[in-house]
N, C-alpha and C. Protein backbone atom coordinates (compact mmCIF):
# COMPACT_ATOMS: atom_id res chain seq x y z
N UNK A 1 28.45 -37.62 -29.88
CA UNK A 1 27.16 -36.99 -30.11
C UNK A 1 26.88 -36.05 -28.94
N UNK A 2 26.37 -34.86 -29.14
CA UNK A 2 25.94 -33.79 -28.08
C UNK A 2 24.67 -33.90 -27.81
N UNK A 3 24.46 -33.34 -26.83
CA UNK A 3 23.50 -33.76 -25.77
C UNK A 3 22.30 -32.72 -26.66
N UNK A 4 22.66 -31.33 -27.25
CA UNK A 4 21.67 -30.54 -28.28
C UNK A 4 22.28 -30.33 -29.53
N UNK A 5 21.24 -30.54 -30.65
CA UNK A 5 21.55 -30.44 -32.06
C UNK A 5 20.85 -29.02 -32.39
N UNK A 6 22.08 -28.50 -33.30
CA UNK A 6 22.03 -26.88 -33.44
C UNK A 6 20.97 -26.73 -33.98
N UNK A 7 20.56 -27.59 -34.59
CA UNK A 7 18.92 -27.15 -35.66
C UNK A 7 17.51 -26.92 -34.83
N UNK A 8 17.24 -27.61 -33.73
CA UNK A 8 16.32 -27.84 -32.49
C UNK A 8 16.49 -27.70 -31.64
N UNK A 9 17.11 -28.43 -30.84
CA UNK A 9 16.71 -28.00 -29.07
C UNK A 9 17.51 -26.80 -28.54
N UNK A 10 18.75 -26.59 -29.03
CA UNK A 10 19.61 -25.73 -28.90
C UNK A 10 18.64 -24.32 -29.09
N UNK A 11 18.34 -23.97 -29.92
CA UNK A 11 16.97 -22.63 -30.70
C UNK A 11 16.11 -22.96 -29.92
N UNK A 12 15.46 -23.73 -29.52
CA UNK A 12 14.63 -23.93 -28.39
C UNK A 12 14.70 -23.67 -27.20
N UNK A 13 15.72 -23.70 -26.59
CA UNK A 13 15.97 -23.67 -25.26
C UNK A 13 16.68 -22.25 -25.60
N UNK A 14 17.03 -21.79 -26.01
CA UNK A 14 17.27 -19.89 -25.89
C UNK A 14 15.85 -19.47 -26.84
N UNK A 15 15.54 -19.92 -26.90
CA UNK A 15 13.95 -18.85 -26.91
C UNK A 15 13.26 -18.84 -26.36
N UNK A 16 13.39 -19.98 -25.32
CA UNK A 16 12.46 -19.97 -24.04
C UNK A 16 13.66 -19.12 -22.94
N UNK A 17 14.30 -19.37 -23.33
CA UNK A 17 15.20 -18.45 -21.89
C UNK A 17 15.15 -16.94 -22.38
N UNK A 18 15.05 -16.44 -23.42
CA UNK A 18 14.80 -15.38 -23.68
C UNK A 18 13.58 -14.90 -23.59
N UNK A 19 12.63 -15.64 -23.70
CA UNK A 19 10.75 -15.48 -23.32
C UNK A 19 11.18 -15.31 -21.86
N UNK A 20 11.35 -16.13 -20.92
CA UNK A 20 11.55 -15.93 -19.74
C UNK A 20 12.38 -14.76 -19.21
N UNK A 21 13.49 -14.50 -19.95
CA UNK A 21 14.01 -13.25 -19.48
C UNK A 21 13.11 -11.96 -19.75
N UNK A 22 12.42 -11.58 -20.74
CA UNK A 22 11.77 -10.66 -21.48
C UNK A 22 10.49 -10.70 -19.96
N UNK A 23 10.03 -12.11 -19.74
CA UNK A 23 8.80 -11.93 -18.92
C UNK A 23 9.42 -11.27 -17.05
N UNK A 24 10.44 -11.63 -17.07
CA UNK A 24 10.95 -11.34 -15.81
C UNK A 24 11.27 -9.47 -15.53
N UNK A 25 12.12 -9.06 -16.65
CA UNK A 25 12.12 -7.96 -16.98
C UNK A 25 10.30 -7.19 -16.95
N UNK A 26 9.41 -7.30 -17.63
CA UNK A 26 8.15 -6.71 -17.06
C UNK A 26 7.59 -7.07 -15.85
N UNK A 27 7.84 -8.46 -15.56
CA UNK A 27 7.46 -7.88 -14.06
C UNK A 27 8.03 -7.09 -13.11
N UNK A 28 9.33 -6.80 -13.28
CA UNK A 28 10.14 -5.86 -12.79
C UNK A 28 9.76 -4.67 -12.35
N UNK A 29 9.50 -4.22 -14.03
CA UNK A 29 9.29 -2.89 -14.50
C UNK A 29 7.46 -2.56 -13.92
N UNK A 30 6.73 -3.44 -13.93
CA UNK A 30 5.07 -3.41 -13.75
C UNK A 30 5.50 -3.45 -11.27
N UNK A 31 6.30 -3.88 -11.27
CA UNK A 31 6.49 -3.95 -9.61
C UNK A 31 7.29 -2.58 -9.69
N UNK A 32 8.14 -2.04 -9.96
CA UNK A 32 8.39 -0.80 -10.24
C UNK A 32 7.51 0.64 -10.02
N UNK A 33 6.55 0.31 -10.97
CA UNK A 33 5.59 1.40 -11.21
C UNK A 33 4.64 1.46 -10.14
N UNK A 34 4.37 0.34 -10.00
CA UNK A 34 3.54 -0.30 -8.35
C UNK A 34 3.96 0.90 -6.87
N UNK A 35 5.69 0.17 -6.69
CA UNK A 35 5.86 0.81 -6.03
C UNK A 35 5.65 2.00 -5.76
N UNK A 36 6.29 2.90 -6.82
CA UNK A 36 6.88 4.47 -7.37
C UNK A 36 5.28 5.30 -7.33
N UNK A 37 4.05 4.94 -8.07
CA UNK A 37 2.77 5.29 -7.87
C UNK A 37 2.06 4.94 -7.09
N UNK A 38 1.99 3.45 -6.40
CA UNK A 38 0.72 2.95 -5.81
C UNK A 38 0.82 2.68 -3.91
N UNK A 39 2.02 2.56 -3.89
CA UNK A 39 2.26 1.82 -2.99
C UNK A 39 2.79 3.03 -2.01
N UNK A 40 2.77 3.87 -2.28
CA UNK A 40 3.51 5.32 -1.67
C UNK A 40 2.23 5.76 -0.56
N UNK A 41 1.19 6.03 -1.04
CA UNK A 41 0.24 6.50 -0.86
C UNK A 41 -0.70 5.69 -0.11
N UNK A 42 -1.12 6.28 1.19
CA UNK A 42 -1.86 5.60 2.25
C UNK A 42 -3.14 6.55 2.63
N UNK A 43 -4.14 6.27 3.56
CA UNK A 43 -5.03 5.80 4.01
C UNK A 43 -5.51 7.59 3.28
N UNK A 44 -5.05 8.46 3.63
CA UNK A 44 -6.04 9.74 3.45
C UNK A 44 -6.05 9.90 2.32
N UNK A 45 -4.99 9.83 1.52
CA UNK A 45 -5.41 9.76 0.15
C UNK A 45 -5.72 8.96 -0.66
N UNK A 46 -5.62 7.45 -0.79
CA UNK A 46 -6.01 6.30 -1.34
C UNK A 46 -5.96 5.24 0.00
N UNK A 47 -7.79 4.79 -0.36
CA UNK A 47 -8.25 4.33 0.69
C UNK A 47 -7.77 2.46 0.69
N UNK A 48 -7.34 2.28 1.64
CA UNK A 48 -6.80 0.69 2.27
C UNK A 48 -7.63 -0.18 1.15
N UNK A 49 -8.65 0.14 0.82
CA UNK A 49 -9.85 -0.84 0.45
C UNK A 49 -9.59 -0.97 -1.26
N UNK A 50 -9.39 0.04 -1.65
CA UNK A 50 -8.90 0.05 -3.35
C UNK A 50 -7.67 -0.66 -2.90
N UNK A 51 -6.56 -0.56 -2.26
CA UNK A 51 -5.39 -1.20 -2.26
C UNK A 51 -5.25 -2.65 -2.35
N UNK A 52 -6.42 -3.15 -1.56
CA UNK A 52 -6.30 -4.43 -1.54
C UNK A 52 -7.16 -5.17 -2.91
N UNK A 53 -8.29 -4.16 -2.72
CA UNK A 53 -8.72 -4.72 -4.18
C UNK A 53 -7.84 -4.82 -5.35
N UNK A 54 -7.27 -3.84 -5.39
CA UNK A 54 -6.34 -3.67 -6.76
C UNK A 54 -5.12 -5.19 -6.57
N UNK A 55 -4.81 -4.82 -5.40
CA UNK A 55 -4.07 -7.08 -4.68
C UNK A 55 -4.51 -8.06 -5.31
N UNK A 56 -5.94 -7.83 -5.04
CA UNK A 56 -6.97 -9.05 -5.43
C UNK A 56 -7.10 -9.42 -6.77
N UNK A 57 -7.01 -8.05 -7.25
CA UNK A 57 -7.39 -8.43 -8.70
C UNK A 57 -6.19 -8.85 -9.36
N UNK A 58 -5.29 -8.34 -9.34
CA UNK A 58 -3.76 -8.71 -9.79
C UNK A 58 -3.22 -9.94 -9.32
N UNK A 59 -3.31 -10.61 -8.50
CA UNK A 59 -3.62 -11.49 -7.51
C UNK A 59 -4.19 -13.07 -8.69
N UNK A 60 -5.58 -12.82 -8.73
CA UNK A 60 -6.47 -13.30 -9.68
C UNK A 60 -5.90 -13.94 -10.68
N UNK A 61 -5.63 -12.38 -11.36
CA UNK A 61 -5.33 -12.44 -12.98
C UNK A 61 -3.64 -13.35 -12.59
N UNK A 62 -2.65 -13.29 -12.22
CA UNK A 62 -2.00 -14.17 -12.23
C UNK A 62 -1.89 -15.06 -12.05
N UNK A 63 -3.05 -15.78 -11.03
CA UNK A 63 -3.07 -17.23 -10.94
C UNK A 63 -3.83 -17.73 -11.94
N UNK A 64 -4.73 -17.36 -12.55
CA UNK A 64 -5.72 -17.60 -13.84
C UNK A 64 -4.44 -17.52 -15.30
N UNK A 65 -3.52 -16.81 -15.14
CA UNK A 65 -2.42 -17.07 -15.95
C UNK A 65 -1.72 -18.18 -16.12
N UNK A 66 -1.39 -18.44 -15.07
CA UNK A 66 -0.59 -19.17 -14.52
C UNK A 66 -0.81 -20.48 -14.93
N UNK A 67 -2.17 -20.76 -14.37
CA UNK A 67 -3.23 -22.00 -14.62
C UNK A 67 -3.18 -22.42 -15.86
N UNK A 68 -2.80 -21.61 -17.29
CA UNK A 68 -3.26 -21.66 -18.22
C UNK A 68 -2.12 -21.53 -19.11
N UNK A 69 -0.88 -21.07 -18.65
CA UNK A 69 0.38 -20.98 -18.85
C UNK A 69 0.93 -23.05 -19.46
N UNK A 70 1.15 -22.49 -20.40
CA UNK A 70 2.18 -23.93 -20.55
C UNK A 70 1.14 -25.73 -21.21
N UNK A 71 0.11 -24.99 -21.13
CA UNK A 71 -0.81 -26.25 -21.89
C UNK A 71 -0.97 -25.71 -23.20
N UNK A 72 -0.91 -26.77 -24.25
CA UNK A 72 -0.55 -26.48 -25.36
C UNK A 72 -2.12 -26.51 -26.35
N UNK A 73 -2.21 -25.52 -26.78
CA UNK A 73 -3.26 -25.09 -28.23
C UNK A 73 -3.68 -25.93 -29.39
N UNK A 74 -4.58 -25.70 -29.84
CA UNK A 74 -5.05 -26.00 -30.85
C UNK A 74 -4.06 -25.71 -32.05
N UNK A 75 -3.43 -24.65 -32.01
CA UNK A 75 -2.72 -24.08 -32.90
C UNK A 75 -1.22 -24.72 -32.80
N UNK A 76 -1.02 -25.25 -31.35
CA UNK A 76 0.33 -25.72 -31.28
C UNK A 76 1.14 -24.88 -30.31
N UNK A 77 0.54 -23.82 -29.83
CA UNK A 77 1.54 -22.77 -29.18
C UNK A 77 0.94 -22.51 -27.64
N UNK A 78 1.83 -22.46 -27.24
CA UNK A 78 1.98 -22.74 -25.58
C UNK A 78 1.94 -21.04 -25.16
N UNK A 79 1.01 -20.58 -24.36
CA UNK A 79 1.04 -19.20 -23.71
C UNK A 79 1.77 -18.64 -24.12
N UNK A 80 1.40 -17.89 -25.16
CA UNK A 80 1.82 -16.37 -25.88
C UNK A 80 0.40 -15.50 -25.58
N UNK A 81 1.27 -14.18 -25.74
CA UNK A 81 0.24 -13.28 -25.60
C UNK A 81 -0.09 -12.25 -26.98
């Protein structure tokens, strides 16, 4: 007997590794854009104070994700967006 049966856990466990790859890939691409636009640009033209706010808020919103990531629904479904 194998440790996964092709009908369940097997489909399970590559659709979560594929959710996870898919989520890794945008953060990539969202730290990317960060860099390439946001992060270039200092004090005379975009002021220290938006920088960190914009931290803060991104900051926030991922730990409020995070928090909320992986407890399961009414509906049955675990953090989808």
């Amino acid at each position: 007997m194998s440790a996964f049966s092709i009908d369940g856990d097997l489909y399970k466990a590559v659709n979560e590794l594929v959710a996870a790859k898919l989520g890794v890939a945008l953060a990539l691409i969202w730290a990317g854009v960060i860099e390439a636009f946001f992060s270039q640009y200092h004090a005379p033209v975009l002021p220290y104070r938006v920088k960190i706010t914009f931290g803060t808020v991104k900051l926030a919103l991922l730990a409020f994700f995070l928090s909320r990531c992986g407890r399961k629904r009414d509906r049955g479904r675990a953090c989808t967006s």
